[in-house]
Protein backbone atom coordinates (compact mmCIF):
# COMPACT_ATOMS: atom_id res chain seq x y z
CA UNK A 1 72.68 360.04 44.46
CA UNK A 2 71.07 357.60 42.25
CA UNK A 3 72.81 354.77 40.47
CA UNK A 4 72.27 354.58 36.55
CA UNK A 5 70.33 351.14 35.73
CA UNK A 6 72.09 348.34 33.19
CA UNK A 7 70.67 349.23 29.92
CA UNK A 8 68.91 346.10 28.49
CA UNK A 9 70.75 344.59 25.39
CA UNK A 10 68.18 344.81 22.18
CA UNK A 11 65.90 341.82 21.46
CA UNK A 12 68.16 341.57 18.11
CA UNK A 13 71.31 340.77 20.12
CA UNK A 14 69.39 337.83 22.19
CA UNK A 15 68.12 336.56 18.83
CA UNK A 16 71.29 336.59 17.29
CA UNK A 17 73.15 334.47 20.47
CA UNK A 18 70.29 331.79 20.53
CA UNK A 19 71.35 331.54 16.56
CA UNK A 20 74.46 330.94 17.35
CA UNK A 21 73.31 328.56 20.17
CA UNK A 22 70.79 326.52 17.56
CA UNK A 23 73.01 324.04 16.16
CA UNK A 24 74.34 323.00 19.73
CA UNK A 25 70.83 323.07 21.53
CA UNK A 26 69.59 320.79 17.85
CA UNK A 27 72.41 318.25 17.76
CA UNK A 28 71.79 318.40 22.40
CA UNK A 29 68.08 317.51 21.16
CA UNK A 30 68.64 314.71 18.62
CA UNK A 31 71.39 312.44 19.54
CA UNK A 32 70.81 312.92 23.76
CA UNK A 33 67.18 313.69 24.49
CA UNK A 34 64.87 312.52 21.77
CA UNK A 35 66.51 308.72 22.15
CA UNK A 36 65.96 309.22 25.99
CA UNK A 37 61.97 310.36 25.82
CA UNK A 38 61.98 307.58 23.12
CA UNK A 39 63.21 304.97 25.43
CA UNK A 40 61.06 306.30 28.18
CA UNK A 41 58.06 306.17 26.36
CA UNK A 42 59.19 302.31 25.00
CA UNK A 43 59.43 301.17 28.46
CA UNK A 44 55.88 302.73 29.03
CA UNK A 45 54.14 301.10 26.32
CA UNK A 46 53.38 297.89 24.77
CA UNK A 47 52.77 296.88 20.90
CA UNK A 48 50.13 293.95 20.64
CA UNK A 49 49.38 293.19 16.79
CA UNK A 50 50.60 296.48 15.45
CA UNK A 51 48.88 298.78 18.48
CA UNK A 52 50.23 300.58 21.05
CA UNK A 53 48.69 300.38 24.37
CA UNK A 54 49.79 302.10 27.88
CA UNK A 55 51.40 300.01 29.87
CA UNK A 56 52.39 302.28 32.69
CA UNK A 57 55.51 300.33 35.30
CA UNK A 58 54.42 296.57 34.05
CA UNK A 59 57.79 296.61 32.68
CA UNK A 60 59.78 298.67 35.06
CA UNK A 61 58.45 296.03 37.91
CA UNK A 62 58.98 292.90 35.19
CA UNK A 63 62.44 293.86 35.54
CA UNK A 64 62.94 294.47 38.93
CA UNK A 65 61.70 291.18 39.44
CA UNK A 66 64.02 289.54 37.40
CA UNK A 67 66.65 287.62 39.47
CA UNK A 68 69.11 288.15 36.13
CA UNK A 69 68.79 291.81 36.53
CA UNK A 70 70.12 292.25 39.93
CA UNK A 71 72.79 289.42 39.09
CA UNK A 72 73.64 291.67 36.00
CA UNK A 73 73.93 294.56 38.36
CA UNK A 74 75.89 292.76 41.31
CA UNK A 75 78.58 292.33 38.61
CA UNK A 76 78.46 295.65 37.86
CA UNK A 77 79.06 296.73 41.27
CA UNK A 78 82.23 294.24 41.38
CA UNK A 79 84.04 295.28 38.62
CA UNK A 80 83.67 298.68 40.45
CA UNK A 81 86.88 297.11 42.50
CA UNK A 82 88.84 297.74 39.78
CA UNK A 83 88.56 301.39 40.22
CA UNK A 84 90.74 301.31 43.19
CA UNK A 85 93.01 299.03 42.26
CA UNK A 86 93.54 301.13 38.92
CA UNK A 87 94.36 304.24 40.42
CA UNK A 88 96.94 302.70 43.62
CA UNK A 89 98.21 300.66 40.90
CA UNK A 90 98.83 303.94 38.41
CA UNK A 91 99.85 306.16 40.78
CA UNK A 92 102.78 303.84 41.75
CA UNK A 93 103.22 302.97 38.26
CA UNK A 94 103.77 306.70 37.47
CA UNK A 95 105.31 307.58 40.04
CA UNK A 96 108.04 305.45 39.51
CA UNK A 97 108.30 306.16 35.70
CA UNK A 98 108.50 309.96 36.88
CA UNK A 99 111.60 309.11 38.76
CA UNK A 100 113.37 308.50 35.21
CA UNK A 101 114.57 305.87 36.08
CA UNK A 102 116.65 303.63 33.63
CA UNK A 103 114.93 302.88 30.71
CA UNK A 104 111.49 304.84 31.32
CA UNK A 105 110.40 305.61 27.90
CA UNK A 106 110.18 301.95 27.18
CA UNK A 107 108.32 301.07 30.37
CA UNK A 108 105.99 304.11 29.30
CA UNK A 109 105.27 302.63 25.73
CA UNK A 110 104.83 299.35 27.10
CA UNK A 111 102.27 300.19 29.84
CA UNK A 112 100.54 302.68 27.36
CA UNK A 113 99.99 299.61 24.49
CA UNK A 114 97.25 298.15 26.09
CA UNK A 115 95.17 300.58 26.39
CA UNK A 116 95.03 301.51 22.63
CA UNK A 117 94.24 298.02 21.43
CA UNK A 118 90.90 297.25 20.29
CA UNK A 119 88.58 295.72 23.05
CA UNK A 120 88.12 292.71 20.79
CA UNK A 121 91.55 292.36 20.26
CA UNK A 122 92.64 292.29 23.67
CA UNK A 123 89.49 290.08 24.87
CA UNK A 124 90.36 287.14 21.68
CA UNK A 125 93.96 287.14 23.17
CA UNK A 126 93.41 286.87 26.65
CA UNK A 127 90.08 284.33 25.92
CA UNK A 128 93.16 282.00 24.79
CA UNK A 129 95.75 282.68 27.78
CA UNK A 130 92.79 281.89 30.31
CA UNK A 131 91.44 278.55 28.87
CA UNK A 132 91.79 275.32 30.73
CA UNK A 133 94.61 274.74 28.31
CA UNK A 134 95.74 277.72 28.34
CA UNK A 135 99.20 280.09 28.80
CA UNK A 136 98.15 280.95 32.01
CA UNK A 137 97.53 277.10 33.25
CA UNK A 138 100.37 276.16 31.56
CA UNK A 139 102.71 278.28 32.73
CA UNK A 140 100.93 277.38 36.77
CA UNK A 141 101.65 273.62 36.03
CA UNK A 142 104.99 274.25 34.75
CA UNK A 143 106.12 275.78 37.72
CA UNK A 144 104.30 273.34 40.04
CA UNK A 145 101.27 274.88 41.46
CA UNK A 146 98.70 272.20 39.40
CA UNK A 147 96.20 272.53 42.09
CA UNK A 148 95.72 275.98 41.07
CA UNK A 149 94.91 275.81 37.29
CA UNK A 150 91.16 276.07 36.28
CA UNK A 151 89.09 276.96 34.10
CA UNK A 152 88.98 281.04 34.58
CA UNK A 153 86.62 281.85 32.31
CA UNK A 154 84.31 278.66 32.04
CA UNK A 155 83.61 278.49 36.24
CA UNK A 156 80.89 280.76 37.63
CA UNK A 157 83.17 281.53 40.45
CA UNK A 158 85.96 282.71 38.69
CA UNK A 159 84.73 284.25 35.14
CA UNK A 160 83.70 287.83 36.35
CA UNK A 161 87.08 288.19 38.52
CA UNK A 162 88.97 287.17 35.36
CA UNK A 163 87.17 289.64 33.48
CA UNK A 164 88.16 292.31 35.88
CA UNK A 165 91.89 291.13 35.21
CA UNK A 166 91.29 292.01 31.60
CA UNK A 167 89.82 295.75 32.32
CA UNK A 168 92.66 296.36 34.64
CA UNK A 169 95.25 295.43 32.09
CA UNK A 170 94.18 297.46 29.40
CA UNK A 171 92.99 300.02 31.19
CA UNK A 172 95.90 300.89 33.88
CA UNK A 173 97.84 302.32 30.87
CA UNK A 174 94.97 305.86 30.81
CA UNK A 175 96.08 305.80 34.40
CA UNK A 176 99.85 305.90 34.24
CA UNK A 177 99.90 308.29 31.11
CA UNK A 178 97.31 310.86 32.70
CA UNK A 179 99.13 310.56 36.02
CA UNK A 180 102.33 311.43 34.15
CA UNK A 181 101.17 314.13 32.30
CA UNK A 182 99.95 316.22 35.39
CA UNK A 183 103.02 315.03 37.47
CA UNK A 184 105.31 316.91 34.70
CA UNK A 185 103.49 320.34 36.10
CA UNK A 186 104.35 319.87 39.73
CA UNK A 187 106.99 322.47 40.16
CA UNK A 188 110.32 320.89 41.25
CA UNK A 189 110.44 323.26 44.28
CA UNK A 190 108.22 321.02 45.91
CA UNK A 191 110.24 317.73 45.01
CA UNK A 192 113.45 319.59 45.84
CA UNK A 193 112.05 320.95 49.28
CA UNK A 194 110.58 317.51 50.71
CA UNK A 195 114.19 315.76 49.88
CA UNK A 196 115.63 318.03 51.61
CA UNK A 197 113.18 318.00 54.60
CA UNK A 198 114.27 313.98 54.22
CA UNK A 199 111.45 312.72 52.43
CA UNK A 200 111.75 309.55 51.14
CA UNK A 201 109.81 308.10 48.06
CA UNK A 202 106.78 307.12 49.74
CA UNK A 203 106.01 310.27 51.68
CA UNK A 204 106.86 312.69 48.90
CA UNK A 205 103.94 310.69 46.60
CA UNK A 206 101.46 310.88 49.42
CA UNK A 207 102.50 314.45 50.60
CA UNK A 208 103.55 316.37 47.43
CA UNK A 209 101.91 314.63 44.47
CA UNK A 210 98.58 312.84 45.37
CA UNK A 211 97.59 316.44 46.43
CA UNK A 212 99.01 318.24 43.43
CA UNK A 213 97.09 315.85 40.98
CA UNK A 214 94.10 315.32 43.05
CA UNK A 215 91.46 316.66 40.47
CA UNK A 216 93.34 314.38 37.80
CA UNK A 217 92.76 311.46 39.98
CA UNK A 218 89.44 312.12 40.72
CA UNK A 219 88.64 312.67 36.90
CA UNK A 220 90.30 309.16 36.35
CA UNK A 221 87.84 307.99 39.30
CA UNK A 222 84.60 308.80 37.27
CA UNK A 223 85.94 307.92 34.23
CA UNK A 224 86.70 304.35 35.27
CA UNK A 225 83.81 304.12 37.31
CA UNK A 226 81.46 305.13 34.19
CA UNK A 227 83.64 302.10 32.40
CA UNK A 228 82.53 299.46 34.91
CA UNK A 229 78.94 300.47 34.33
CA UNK A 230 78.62 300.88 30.80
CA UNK A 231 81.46 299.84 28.94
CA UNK A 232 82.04 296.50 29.59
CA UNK A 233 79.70 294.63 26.66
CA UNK A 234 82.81 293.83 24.19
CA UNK A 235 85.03 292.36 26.69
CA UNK A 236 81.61 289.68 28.10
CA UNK A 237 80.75 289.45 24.32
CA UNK A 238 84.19 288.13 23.12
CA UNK A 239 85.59 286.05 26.38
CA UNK A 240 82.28 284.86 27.52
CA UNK A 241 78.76 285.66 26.26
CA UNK A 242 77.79 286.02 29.71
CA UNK A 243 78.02 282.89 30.65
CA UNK A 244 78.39 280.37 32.31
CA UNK A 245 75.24 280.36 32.50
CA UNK A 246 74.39 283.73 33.36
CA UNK A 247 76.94 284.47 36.01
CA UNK A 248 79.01 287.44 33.48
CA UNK A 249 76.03 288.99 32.78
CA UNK A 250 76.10 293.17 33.02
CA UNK A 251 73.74 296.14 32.53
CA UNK A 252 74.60 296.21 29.27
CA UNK A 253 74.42 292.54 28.29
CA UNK A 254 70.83 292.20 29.91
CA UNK A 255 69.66 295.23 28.03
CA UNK A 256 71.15 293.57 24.40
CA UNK A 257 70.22 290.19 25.22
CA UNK A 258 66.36 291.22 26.07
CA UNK A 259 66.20 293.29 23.23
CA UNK A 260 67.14 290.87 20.20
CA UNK A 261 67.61 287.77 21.65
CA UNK A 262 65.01 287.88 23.56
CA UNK A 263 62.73 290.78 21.60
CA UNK A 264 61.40 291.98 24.80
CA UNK A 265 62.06 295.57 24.20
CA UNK A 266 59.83 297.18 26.76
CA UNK A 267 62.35 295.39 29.44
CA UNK A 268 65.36 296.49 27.36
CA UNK A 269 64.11 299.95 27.65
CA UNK A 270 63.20 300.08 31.19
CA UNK A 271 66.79 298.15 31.95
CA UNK A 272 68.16 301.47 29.79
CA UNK A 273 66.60 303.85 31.60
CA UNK A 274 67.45 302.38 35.48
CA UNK A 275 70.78 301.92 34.07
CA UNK A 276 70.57 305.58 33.12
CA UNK A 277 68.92 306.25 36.68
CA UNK A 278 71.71 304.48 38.40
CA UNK A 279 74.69 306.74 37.03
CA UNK A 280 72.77 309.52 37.25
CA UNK A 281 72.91 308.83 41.20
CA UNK A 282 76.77 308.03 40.60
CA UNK A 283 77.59 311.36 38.95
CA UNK A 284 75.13 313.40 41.54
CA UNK A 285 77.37 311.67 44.88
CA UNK A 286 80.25 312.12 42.38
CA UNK A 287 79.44 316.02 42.19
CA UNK A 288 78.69 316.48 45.76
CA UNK A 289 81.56 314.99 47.17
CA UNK A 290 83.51 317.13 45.13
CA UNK A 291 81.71 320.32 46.43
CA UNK A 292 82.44 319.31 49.67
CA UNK A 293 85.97 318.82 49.06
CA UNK A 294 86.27 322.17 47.80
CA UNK A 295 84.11 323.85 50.60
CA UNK A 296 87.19 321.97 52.87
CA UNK A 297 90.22 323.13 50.70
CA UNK A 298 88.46 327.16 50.67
């Protein structure tokens, strides 16, 4: 008994889906890989009097040499503390809303705000509560704890943590609202069943809905995590301008500073593309790990 081969589609038909496909692969080609060869080939070159000369890793090691680079980077890797803090801090936020408890539409709307107020907005107003003079000071001498007020954003020691503050505020709202939204799926069964097994609060959020909205959390992870790294600029722009000194200084403030302050774009393009080399890494653990957690699950 033989078994009839698949007959091939026509050439026409392959034509016709790679038509279809052209505008996507064209708009793929100019506005994500021709600005990344374009970098690449920046950060590989040099201009001297109007000519271009190879340059090869001159600028790639000019940067890694830099002392301000890995500073920018360290800072970087602490605001990635926020991530955690975000998601414990929306999942109880959430949680709690999705209990209905008195008043939870307003405590909804009020978390969400935040978190759709412009960047610049939300780093003016909180430039002016964490002055020496400040609300926040204030308020700390007002109810006696003097000795604690300082200057949060003009001491190297404090600035980046303050900055953090800022991210968490605005951002905890995406948290609480996404939470919320995949919470409202959970069948009730499941609610119903555990309060009857005697569940209390606590144990039916770590038994019945951190594994219901898992993938929602771990979305929330990456999304965050890509925030630390590369969407930071406006916030160190507004409340600090990396300073002082150079102590709020990120990925993406080193790259703008040393390409127009500074005009040294061969290092701004080589600090693009490790930055771009760096969260590549991030999504590929990002990617495995959830592989692996599905392998586990079946």
């Amino acid at each position: 008994m033989t078994t009839a081969l698949p007959k091939k589609k026509p050439v026409a038909t392959w034509a016709l889906a790679y038509l279809y496909l052209a505008p996507a692969l064209i708009f793929i080609l100019v506005i994500f890989v021709y600005p990344v060869l374009n970098l690449i080939w920046r950060s590989l070159t040099q201009v001297t009097e109007g000519v271009t000369r190879w340059a090869g890793l001159e600028s790639y090691r000019a940067t890694l040499s830099d002392p301000v680079f890995w500073q920018a980077l360290s800072n970087n890797l602490r605001l990635f503390l926020a991530v955690p803090i975000l998601v414990v801090l929306s999942l109880i936020i959430s949680s709690i809303i999705f209990e209905q408890i008195r008043g939870w539409r307003v405590y909804r709307t009020i978390v969400f705000i935040p978190y759709v107020l412009a960047i610049p907005v939300v780093a003016i107003v909180f430039n002016n509560v964490l002055q020496l003079h400040g609300v926040f000071n204030t308020f700390l001498s007002s109810i006696g704890l003097k000795s604690l007020t300082t200057d949060w954003l003009g001491t190297s020691r404090t600035a980046i943590w303050a900055i953090m503050f800022v991210v968490i505020w605005k951002e905890l709202g995406f948290g609480v609202i996404l939470f919320l939204a995949r919470m409202s799926s959970i069948s009730e069964e499941l609610f119903d069943a555990a309060k009857l097994d005697g569940a209390n609060w606590f144990q039916r959020l770590w038994n019945v809905t951190i594994p219901q909205i898992a993938t929602v959390i771990e979305f929330y992870v990456v999304i965050e995590l890509i925030t630390m790294f590369s969407w930071v600029f406006a916030y160190i722009l507004v409340m600090t301008k990396g300073g002082p000194g150079t102590s709020t200084w990120v990925m993406e403030f080193f790259i703008y500073e040393k390409a127009f302050p500074y005009s040294q774009m061969r290092i701004a393009s080589a600090g693009a593309i490790l930055v771009l080399f760096f969260a590549s890494i991030l999504m590929f653990f990002q990617a495995r790990l959830r592989h692996r957690v599905e392998d586990i699950n079946g």
